[in-house]
N, C-alpha and C. Protein backbone atom coordinates (compact mmCIF):
# COMPACT_ATOMS: atom_id res chain seq x y z
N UNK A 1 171.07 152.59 -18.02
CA UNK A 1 171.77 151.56 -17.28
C UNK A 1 170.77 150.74 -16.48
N UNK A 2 171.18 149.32 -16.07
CA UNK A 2 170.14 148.48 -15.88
C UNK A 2 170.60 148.22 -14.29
N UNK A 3 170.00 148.00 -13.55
CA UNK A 3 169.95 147.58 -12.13
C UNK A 3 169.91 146.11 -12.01
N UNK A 4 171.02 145.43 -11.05
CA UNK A 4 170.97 144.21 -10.94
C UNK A 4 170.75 143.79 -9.15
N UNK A 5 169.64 142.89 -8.81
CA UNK A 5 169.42 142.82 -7.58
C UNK A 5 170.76 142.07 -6.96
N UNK A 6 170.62 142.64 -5.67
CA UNK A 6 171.95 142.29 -5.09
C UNK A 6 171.34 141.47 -3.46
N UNK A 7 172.21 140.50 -2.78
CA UNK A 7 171.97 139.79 -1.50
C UNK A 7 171.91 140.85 -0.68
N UNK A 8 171.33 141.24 0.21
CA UNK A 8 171.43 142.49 1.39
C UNK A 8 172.66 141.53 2.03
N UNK A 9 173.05 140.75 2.29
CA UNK A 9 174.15 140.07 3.00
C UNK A 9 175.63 140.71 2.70
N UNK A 10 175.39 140.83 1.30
CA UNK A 10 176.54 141.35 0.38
C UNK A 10 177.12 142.60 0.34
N UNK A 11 175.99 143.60 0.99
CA UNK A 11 175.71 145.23 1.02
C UNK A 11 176.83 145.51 1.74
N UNK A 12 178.00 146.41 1.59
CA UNK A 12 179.05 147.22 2.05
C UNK A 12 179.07 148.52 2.23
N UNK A 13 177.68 148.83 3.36
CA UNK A 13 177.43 150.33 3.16
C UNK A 13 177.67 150.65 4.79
N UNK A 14 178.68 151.92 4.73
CA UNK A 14 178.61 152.67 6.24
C UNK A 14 177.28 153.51 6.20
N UNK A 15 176.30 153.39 6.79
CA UNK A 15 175.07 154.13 6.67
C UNK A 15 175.43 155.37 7.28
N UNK A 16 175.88 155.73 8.80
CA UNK A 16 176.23 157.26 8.41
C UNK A 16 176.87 157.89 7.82
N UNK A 17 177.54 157.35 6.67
CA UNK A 17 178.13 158.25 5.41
C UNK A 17 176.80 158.55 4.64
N UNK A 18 176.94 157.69 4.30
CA UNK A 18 175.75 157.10 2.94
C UNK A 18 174.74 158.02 3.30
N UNK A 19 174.25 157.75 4.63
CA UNK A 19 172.93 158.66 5.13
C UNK A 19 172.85 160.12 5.55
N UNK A 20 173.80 160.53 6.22
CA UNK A 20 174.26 161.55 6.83
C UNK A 20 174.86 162.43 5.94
N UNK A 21 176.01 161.98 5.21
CA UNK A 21 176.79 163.02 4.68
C UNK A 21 176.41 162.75 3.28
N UNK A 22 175.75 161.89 2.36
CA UNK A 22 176.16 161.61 1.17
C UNK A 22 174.37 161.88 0.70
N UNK A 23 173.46 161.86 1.37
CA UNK A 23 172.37 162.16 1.37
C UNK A 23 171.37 160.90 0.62
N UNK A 24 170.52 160.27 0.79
CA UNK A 24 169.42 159.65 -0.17
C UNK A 24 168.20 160.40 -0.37
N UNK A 25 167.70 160.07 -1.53
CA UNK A 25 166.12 160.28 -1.78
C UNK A 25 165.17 159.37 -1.60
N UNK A 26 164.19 160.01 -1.09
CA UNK A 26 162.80 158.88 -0.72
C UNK A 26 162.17 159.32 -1.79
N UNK A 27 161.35 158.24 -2.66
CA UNK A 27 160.50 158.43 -3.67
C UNK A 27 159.69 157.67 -3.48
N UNK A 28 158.27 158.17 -3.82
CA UNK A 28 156.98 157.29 -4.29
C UNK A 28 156.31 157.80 -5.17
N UNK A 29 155.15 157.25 -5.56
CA UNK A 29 154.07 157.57 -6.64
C UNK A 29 153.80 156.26 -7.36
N UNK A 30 153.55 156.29 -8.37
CA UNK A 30 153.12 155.54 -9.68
C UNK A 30 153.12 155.77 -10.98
N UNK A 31 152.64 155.41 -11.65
CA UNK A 31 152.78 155.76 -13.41
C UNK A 31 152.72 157.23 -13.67
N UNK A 32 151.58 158.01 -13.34
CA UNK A 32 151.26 158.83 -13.68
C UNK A 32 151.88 160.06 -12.86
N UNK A 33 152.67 159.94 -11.37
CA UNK A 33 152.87 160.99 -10.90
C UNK A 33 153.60 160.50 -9.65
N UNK A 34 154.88 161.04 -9.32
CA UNK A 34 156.04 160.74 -8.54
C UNK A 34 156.33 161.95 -7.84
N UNK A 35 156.79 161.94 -6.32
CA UNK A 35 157.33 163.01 -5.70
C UNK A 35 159.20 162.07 -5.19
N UNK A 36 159.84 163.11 -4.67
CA UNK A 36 160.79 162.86 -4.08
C UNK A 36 161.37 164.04 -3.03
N UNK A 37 162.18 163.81 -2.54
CA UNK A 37 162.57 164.20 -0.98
C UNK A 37 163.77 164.01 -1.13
N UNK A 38 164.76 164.96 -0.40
CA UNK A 38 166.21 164.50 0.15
C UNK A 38 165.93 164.15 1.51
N UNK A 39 167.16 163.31 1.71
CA UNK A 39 166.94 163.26 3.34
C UNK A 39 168.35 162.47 3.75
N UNK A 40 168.39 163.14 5.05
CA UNK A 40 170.02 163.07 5.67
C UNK A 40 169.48 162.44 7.18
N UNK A 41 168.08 161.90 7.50
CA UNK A 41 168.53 161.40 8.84
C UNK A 41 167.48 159.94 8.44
N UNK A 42 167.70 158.52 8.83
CA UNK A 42 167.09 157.60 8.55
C UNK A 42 168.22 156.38 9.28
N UNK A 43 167.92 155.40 8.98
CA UNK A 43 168.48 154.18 9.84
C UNK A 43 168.47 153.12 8.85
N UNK A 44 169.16 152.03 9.07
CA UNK A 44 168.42 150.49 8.63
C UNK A 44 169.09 149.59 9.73
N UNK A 45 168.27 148.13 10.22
CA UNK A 45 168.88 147.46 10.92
C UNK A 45 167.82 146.51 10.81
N UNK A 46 167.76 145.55 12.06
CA UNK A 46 166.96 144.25 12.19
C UNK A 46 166.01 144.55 13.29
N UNK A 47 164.73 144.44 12.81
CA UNK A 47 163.48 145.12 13.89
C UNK A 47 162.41 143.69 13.59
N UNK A 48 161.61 143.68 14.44
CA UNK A 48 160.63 142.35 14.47
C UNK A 48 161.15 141.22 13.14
N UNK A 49 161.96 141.24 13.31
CA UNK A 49 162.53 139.99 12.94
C UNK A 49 163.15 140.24 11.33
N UNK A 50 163.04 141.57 10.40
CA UNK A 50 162.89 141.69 9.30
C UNK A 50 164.16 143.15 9.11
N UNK A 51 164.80 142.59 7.68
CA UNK A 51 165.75 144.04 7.76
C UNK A 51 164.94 144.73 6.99
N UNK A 52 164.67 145.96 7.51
CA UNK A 52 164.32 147.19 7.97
C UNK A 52 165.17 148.66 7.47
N UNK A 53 164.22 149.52 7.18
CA UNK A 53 165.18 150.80 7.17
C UNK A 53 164.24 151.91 7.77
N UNK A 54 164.62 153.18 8.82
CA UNK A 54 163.73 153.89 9.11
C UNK A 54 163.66 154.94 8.42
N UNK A 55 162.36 155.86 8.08
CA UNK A 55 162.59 157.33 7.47
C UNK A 55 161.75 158.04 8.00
N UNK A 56 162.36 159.48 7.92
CA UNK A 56 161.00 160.49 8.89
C UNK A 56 161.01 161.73 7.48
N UNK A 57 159.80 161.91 7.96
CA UNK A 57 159.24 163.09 6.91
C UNK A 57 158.54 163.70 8.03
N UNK A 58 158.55 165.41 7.69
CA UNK A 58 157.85 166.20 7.69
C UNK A 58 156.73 165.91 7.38
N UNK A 59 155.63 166.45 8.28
CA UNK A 59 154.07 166.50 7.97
C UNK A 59 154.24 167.60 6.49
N UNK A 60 154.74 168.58 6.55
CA UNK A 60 154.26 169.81 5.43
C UNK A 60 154.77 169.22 4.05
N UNK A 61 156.14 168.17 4.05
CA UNK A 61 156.41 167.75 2.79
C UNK A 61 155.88 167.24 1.92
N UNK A 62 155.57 167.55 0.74
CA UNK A 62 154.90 166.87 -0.34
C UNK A 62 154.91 165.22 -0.36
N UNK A 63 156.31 164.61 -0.53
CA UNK A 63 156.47 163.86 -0.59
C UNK A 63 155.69 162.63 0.17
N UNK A 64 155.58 163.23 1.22
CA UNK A 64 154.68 162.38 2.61
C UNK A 64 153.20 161.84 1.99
N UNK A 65 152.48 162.70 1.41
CA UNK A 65 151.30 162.14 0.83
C UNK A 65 151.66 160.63 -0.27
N UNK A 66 152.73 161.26 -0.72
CA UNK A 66 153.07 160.15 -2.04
C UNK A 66 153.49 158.59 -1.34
N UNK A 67 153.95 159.06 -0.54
CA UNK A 67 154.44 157.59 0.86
C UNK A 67 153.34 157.24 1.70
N UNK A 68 152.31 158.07 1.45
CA UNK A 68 151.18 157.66 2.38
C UNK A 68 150.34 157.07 1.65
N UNK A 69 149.97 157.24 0.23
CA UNK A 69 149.35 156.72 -0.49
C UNK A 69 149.65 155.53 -1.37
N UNK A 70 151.08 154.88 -0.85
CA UNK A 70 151.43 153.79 -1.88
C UNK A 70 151.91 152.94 -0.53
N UNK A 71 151.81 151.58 -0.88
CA UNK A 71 152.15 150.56 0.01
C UNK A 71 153.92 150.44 0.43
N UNK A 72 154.39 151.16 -0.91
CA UNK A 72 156.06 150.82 -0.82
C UNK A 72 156.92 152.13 -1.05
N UNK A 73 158.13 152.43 -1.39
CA UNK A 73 158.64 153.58 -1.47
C UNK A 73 159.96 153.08 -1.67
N UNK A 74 161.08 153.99 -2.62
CA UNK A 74 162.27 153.50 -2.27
C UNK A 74 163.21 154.39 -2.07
N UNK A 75 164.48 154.10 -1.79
CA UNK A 75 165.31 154.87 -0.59
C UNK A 75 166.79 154.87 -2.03
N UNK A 76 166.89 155.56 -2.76
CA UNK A 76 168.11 155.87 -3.81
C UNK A 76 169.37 156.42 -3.06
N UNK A 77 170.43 155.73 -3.56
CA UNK A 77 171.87 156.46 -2.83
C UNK A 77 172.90 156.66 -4.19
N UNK A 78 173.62 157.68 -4.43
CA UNK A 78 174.27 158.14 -5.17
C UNK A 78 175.90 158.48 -5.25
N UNK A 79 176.44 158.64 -5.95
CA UNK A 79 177.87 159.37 -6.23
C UNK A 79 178.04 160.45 -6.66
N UNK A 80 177.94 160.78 -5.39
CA UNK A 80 178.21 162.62 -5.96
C UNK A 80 176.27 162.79 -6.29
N UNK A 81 176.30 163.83 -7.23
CA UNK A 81 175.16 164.78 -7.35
C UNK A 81 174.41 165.46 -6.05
N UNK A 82 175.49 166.33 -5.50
CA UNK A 82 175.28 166.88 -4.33
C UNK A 82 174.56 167.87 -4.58
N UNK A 83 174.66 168.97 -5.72
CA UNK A 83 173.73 169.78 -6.12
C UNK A 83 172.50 169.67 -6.34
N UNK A 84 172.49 168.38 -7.03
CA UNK A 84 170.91 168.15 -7.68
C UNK A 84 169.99 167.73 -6.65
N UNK A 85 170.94 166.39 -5.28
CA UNK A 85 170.17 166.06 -4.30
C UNK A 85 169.69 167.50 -3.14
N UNK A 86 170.70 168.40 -3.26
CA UNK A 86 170.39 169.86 -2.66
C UNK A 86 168.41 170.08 -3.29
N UNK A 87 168.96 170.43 -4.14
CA UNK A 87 167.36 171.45 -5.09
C UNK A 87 166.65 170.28 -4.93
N UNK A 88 166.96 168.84 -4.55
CA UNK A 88 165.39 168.18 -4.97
C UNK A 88 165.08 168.08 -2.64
N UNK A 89 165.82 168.78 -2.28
CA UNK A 89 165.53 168.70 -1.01
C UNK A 89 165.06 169.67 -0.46
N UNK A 90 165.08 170.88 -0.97
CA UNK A 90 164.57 172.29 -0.91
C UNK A 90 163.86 172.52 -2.17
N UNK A 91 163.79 172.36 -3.09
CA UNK A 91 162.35 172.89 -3.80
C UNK A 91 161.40 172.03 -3.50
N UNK A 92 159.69 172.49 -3.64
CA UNK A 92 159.11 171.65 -3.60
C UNK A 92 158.31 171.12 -4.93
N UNK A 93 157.96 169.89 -5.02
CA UNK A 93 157.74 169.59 -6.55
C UNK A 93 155.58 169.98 -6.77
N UNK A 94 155.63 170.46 -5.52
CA UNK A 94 154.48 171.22 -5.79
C UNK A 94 154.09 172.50 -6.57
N UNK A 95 155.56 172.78 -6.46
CA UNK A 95 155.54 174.40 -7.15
C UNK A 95 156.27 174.21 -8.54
N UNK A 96 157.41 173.02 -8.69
CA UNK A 96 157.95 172.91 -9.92
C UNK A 96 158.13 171.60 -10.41
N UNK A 97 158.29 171.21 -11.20
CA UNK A 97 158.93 169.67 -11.48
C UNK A 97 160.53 169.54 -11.44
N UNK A 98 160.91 169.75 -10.42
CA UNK A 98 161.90 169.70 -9.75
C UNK A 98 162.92 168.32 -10.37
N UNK A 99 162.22 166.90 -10.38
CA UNK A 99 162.75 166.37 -10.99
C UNK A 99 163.70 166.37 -12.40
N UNK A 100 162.86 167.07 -13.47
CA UNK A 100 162.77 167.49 -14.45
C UNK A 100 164.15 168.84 -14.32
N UNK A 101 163.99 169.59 -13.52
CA UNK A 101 164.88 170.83 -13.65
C UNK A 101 166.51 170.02 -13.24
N UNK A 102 166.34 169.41 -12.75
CA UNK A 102 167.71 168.77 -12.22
C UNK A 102 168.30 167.66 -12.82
N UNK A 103 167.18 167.26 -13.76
CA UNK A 103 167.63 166.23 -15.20
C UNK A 103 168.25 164.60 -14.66
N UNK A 104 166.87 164.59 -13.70
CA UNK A 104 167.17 163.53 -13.40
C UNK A 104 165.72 162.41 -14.30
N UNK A 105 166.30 161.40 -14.25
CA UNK A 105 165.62 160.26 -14.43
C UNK A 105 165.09 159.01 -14.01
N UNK A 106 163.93 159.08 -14.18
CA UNK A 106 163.04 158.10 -13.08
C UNK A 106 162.68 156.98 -13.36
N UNK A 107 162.97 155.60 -13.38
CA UNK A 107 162.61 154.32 -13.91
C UNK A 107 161.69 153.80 -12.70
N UNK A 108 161.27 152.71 -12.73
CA UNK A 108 160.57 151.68 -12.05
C UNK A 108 161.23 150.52 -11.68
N UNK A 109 161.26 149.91 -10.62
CA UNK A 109 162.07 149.09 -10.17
C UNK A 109 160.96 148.10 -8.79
N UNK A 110 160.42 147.23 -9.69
CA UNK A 110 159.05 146.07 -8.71
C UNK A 110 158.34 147.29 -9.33
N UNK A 111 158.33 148.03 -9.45
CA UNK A 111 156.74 148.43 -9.58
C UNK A 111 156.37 150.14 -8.78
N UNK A 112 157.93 150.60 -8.45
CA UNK A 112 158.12 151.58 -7.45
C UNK A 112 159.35 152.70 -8.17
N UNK A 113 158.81 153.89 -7.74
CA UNK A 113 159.67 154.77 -8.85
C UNK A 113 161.39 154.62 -8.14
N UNK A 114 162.69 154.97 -8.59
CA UNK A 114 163.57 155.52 -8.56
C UNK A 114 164.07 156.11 -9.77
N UNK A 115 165.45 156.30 -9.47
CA UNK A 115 166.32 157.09 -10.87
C UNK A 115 167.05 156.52 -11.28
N UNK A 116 167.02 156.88 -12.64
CA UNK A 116 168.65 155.79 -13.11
C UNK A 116 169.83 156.43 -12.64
N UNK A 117 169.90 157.34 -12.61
CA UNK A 117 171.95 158.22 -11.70
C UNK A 117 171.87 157.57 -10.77
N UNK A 118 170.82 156.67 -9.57
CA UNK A 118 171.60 156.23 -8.53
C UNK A 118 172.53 155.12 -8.51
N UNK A 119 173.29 154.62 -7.55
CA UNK A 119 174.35 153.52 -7.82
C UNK A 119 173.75 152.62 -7.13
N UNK A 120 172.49 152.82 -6.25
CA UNK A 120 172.30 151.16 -5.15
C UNK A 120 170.56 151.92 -4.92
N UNK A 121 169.85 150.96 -4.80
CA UNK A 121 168.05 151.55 -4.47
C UNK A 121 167.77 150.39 -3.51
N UNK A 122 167.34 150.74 -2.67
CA UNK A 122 166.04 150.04 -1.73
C UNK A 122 165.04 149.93 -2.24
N UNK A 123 164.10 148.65 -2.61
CA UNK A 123 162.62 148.84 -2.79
C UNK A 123 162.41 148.71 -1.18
N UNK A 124 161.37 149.32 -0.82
CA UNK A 124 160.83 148.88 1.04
C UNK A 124 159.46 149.35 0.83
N UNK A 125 158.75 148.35 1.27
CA UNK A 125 157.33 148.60 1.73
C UNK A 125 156.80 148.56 3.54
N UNK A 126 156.14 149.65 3.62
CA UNK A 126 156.01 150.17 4.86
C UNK A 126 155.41 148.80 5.92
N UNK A 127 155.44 148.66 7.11
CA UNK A 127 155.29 147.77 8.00
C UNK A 127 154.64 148.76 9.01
N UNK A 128 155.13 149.50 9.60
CA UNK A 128 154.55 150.58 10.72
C UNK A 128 155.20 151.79 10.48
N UNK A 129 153.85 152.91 10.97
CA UNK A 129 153.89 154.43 11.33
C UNK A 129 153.81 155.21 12.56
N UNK A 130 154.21 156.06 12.77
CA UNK A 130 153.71 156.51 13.87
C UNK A 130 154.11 158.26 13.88
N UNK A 131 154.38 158.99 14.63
CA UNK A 131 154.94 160.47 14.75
C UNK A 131 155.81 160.09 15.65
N UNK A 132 156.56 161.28 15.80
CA UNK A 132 157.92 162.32 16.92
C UNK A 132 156.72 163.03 17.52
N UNK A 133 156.63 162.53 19.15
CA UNK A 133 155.89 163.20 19.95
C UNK A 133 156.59 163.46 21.15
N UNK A 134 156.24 165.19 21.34
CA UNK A 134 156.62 165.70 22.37
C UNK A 134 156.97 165.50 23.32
N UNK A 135 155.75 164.59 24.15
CA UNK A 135 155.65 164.08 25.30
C UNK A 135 157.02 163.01 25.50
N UNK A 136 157.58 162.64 24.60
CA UNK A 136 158.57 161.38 24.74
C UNK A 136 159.69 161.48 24.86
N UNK A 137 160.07 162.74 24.86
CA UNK A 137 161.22 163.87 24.67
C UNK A 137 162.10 163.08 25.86
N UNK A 138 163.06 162.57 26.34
CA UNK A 138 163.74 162.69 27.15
C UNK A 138 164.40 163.91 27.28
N UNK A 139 165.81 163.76 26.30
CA UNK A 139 166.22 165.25 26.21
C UNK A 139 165.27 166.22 25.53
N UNK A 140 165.04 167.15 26.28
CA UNK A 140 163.79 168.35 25.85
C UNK A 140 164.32 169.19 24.88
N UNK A 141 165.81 169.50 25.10
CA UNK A 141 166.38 170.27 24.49
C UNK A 141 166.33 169.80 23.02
N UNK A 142 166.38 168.82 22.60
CA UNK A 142 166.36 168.31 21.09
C UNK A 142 164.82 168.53 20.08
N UNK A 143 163.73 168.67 21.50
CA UNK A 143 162.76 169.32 20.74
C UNK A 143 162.71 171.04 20.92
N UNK A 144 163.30 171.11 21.34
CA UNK A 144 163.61 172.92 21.24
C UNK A 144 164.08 172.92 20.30
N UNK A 145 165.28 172.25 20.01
CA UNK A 145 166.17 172.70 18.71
C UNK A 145 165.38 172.29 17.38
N UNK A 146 164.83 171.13 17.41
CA UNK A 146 164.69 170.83 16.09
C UNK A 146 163.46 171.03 15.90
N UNK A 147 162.22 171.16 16.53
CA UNK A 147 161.02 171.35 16.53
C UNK A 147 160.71 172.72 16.50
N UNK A 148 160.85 173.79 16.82
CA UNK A 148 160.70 175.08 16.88
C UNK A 148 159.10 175.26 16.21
N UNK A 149 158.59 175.06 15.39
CA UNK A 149 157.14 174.84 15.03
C UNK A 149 156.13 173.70 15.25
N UNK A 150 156.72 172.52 15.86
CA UNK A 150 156.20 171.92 16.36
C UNK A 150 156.07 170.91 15.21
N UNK A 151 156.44 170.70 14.23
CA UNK A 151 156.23 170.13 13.00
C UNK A 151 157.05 168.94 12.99
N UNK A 152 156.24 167.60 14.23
CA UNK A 152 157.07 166.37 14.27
C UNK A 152 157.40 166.16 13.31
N UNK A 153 157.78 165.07 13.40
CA UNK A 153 158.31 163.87 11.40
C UNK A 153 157.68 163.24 11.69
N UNK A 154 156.93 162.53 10.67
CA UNK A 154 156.54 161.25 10.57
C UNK A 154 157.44 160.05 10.29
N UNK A 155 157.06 159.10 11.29
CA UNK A 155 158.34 158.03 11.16
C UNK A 155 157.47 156.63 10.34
N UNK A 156 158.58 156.50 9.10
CA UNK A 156 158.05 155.18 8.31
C UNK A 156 158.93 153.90 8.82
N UNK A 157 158.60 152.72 9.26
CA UNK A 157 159.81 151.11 9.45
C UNK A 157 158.81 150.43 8.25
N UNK A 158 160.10 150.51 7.37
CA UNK A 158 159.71 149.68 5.69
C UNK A 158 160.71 148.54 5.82
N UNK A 159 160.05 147.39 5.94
CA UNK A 159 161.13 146.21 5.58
C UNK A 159 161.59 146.27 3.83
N UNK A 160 162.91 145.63 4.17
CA UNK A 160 163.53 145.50 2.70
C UNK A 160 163.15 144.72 1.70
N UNK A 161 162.89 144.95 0.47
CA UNK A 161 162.20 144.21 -0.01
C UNK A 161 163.06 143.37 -1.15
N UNK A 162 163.79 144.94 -1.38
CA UNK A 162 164.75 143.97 -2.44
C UNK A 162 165.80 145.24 -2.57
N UNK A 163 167.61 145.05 -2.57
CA UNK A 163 168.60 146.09 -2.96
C UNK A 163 168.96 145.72 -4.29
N UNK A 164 168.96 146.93 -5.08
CA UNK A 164 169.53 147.03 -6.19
C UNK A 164 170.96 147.75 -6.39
N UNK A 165 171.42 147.77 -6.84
CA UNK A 165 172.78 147.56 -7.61
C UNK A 165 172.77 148.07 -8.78
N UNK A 166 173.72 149.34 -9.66
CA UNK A 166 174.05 149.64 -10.91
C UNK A 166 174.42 148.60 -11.79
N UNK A 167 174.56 148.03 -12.63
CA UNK A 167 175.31 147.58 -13.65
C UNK A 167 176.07 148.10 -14.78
């Protein structure tokens, strides 16, 4: 199935569904070699003047190198495949081809990996980085809870580059 670019104007998405409960994948790489990630906490809105989407990764995740090493990355949202987005969020594709076990499929879209099962893709190329640092904690308690190893996220702001659309 072929992807047709769509107006971000046009986009009819509740992002904490979409994001929260319905889960996306972050993917990067290139020709020769692609990682991906689930992920349930991220944003999009209007930041220095440009729409924008935020994502945080784990320092230990594979995936993070693959987003660190490519200028762009994209953000896949789906119907259903709650299982498959499960195993590609807990295995790591260091140890298996995870992609592959879950029978998913990976096209190119500008020049940036996604899958064909998704129904809508973000291309976004990164603008600014930074970490989740301690020190900034207002509520402390939220780095108790979620930090317990100390293992900030790394935070990506990728302007939008282009939304795609199923056909």
């Amino acid at each position: 199935m072929a992807f047709q670019k769509i107006d971000i104007k046009d986009l009819d998405m509740n992002v904490f569904q979409t994001i929260g409960q319905d889960w996306m994948l972050i993917t990067a790489g290139d020709q020769q070699k692609i990682n991906t990630m689930t992920a349930s906490w991220g944003g999009m809105g209007v930041f220095w003047g440009e729409n924008v989407v935020h994502a945080y990764i784990r320092p230990q995740r594979y995936t993070k190198q693959f987003v660190d090493q490519q200028p762009c990355f994209s953000l896949s949202f789906f119907d259903g495949y709650k299982k498959e987005l499960s195993v590609l969020g807990t295995v790591s594709g260091r140890d298996t081809c995870k992609i592959e076990d879950v029978h998913f499929h990976p096209t190119f879209i500008d020049g940036v990996p996604a899958f064909e099962e998704a129904k809508l893709v973000f291309i976004v190329e990164k603008i600014y980085e930074d970490s989740v640092k301690a020190e900034n904690f207002i509520d402390t308690s939220l780095d108790e809870k979620w930090y317990p190893d100390k293992d900030y996220h790394h935070i990506y702001i990728a302007k939008i580059k282009g939304v795609y659309q199923k056909v």
